[in-house]
C-alpha atoms as a PDB file:
ATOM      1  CA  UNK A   1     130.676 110.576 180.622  1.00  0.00           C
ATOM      2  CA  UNK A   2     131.972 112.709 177.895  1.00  0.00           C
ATOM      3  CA  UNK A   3     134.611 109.763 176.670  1.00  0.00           C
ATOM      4  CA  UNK A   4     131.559 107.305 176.332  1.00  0.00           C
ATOM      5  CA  UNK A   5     129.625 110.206 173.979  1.00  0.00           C
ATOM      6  CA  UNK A   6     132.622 110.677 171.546  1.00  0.00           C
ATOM      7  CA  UNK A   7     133.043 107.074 171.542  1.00  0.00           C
ATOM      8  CA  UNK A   8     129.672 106.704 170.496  1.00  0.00           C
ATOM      9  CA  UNK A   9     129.941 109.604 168.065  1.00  0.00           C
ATOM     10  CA  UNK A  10     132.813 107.610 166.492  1.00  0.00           C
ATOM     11  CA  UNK A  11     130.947 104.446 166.282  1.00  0.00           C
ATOM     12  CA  UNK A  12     128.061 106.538 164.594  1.00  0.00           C
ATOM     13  CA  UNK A  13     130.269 108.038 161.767  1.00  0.00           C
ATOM     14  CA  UNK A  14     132.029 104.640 161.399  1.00  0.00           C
ATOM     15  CA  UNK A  15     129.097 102.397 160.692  1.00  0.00           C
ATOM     16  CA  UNK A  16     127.408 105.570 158.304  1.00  0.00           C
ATOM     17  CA  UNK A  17     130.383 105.786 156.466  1.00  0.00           C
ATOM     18  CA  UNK A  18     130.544 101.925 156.084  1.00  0.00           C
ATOM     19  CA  UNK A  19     126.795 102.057 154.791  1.00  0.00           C
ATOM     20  CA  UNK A  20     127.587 104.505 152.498  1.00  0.00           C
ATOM     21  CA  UNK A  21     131.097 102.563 151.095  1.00  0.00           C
ATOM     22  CA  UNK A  22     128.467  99.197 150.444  1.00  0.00           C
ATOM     23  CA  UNK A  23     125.636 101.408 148.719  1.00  0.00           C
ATOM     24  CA  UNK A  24     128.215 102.585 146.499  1.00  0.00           C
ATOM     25  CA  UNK A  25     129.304  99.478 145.916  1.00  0.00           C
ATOM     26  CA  UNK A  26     125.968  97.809 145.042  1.00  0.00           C
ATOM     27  CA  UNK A  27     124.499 100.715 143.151  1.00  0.00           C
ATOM     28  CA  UNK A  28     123.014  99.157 140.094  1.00  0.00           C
ATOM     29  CA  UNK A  29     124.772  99.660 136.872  1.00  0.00           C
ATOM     30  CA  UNK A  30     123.537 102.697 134.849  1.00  0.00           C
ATOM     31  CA  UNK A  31     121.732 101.455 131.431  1.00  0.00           C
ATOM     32  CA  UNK A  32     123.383 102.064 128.129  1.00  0.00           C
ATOM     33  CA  UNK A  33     119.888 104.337 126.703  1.00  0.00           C
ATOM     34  CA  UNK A  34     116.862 105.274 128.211  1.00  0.00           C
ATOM     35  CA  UNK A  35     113.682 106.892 127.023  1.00  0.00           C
ATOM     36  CA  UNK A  36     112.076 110.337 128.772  1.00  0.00           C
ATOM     37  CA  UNK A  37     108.371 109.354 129.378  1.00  0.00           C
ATOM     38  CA  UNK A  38     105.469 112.076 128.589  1.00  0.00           C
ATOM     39  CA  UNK A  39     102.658 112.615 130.542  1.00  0.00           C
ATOM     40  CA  UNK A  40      98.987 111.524 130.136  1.00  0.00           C
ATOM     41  CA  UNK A  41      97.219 107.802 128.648  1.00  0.00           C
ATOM     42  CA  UNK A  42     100.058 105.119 127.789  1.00  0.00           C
ATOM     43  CA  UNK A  43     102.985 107.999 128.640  1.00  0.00           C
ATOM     44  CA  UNK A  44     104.502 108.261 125.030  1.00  0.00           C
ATOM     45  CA  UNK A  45     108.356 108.083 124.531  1.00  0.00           C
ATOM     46  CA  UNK A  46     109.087 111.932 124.068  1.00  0.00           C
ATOM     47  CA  UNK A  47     113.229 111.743 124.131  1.00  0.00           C
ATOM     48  CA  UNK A  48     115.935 109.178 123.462  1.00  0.00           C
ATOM     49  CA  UNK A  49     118.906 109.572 125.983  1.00  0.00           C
ATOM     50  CA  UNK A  50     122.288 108.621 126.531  1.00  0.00           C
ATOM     51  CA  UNK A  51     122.402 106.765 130.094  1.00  0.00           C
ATOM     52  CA  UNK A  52     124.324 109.181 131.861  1.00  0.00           C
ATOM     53  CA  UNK A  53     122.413 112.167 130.834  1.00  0.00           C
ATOM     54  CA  UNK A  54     121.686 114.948 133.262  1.00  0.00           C
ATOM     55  CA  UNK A  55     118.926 116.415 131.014  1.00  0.00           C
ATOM     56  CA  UNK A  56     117.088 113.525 131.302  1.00  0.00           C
ATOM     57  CA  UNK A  57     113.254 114.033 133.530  1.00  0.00           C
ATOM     58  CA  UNK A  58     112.420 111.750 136.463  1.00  0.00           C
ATOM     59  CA  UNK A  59     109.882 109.515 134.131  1.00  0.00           C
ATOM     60  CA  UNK A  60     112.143 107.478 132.472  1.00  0.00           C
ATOM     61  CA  UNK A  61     113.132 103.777 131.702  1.00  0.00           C
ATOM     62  CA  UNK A  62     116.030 101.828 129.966  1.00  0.00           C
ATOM     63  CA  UNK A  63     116.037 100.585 126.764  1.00  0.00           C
ATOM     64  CA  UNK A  64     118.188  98.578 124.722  1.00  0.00           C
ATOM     65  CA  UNK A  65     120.253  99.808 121.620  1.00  0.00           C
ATOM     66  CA  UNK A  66     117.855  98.386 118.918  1.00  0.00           C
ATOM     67  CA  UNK A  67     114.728 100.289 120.512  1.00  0.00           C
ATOM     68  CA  UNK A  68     116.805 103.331 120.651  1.00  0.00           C
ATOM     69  CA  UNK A  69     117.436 102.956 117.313  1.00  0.00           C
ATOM     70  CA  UNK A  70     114.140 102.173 116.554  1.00  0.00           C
ATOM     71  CA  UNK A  71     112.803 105.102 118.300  1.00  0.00           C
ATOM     72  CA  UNK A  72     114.884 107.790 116.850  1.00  0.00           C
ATOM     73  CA  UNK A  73     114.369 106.811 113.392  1.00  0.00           C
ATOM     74  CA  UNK A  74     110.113 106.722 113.906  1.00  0.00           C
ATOM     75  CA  UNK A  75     110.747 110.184 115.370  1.00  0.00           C
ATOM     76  CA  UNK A  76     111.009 110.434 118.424  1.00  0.00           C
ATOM     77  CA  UNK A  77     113.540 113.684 119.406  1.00  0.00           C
ATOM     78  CA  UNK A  78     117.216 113.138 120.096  1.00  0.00           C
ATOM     79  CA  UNK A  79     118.009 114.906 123.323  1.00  0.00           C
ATOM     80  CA  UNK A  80     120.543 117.868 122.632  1.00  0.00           C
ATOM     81  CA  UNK A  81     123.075 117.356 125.247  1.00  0.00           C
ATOM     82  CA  UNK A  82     123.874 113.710 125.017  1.00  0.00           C
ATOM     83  CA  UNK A  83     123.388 113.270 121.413  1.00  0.00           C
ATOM     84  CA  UNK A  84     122.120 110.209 121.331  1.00  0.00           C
ATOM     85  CA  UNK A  85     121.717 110.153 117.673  1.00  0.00           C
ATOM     86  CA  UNK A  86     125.335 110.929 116.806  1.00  0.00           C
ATOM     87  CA  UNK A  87     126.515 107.939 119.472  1.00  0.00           C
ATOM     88  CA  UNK A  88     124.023 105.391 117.137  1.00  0.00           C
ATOM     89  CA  UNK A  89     125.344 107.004 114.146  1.00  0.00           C
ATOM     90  CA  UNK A  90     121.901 107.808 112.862  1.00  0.00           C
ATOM     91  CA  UNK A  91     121.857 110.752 110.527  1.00  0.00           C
ATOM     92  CA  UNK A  92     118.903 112.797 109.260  1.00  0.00           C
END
Protein backbone atom coordinates (compact mmCIF):
# COMPACT_ATOMS: atom_id res chain seq x y z
CA UNK A 1 0.00 0.00 0.00
CA UNK A 2 2.47 2.58 0.97
CA UNK A 3 4.98 1.52 -2.15
CA UNK A 4 1.99 2.11 -4.63
CA UNK A 5 1.44 5.90 -2.91
CA UNK A 6 5.16 6.97 -3.32
CA UNK A 7 5.10 5.50 -6.63
CA UNK A 8 2.34 7.57 -7.47
CA UNK A 9 3.84 10.57 -5.71
CA UNK A 10 6.82 10.07 -8.07
CA UNK A 11 4.79 9.82 -11.13
CA UNK A 12 3.01 13.13 -9.93
CA UNK A 13 6.28 15.21 -9.56
CA UNK A 14 7.61 13.61 -12.79
CA UNK A 15 4.89 14.54 -15.21
CA UNK A 16 4.61 18.36 -13.24
CA UNK A 17 8.06 18.84 -13.66
CA UNK A 18 7.87 17.71 -17.37
CA UNK A 19 4.91 20.31 -17.84
CA UNK A 20 6.79 22.83 -16.44
CA UNK A 21 10.30 21.95 -18.67
CA UNK A 22 7.70 22.30 -22.10
CA UNK A 23 6.01 25.67 -20.80
CA UNK A 24 9.35 26.97 -20.48
CA UNK A 25 10.18 25.92 -23.54
CA UNK A 26 7.22 27.35 -25.52
CA UNK A 27 6.93 30.57 -23.59
CA UNK A 28 6.50 33.18 -26.24
CA UNK A 29 9.37 35.40 -26.96
CA UNK A 30 9.36 38.70 -24.96
CA UNK A 31 8.80 41.85 -27.47
CA UNK A 32 11.62 44.22 -28.12
CA UNK A 33 9.21 47.61 -26.66
CA UNK A 34 5.98 47.85 -25.31
CA UNK A 35 3.69 50.68 -24.36
CA UNK A 36 2.00 51.07 -20.55
CA UNK A 37 -1.76 51.64 -21.33
CA UNK A 38 -3.81 54.42 -19.20
CA UNK A 39 -7.05 54.06 -18.04
CA UNK A 40 -10.41 55.43 -19.31
CA UNK A 41 -11.96 56.03 -23.37
CA UNK A 42 -9.36 54.68 -26.09
CA UNK A 43 -6.62 53.87 -23.02
CA UNK A 44 -3.85 56.43 -24.11
CA UNK A 45 -0.14 55.29 -24.36
CA UNK A 46 1.18 56.79 -20.96
CA UNK A 47 4.95 55.06 -20.99
CA UNK A 48 7.37 53.65 -23.54
CA UNK A 49 9.22 50.50 -22.13
CA UNK A 50 12.02 48.38 -22.70
CA UNK A 51 10.57 44.64 -23.05
CA UNK A 52 11.99 43.27 -20.09
CA UNK A 53 10.98 45.97 -17.78
CA UNK A 54 9.76 45.20 -14.30
CA UNK A 55 8.23 48.71 -13.89
CA UNK A 56 6.07 48.13 -16.50
CA UNK A 57 1.78 47.92 -15.29
CA UNK A 58 -0.35 44.93 -16.30
CA UNK A 59 -2.11 47.08 -19.33
CA UNK A 60 0.34 46.87 -21.78
CA UNK A 61 1.07 45.80 -25.46
CA UNK A 62 4.14 45.44 -27.84
CA UNK A 63 5.17 47.70 -30.21
CA UNK A 64 7.66 47.86 -32.79
CA UNK A 65 10.86 50.14 -32.78
CA UNK A 66 9.47 52.84 -35.19
CA UNK A 67 6.24 53.40 -32.91
CA UNK A 68 8.48 53.57 -29.99
CA UNK A 69 10.25 56.02 -31.59
CA UNK A 70 7.40 57.66 -32.70
CA UNK A 71 5.88 57.76 -29.37
CA UNK A 72 8.67 59.15 -27.38
CA UNK A 73 9.35 61.93 -29.62
CA UNK A 74 5.23 63.12 -29.62
CA UNK A 75 5.70 62.88 -25.85
CA UNK A 76 4.85 60.29 -24.44
CA UNK A 77 7.22 59.65 -20.99
CA UNK A 78 10.28 57.44 -21.13
CA UNK A 79 10.04 55.03 -18.24
CA UNK A 80 13.00 55.71 -15.70
CA UNK A 81 14.30 52.32 -15.10
CA UNK A 82 14.67 50.89 -18.53
CA UNK A 83 15.50 53.97 -20.33
CA UNK A 84 13.98 53.42 -23.22
CA UNK A 85 14.95 56.66 -24.68
CA UNK A 86 18.70 56.27 -24.20
CA UNK A 87 18.43 52.47 -25.91
CA UNK A 88 16.68 54.49 -29.22
CA UNK A 89 19.20 57.10 -28.84
CA UNK A 90 16.61 59.81 -28.68
CA UNK A 91 17.80 62.87 -26.86
CA UNK A 92 15.80 65.84 -25.54
Amino acid sequence: MWLQRIDTKIASLQKQEAEQEHGQKNRPQEPDWIIELGIGNGRPPIEVHVGGCYAAGKRRRPVPRDEARRLLTSGVRACTHCTPDAQLRILD
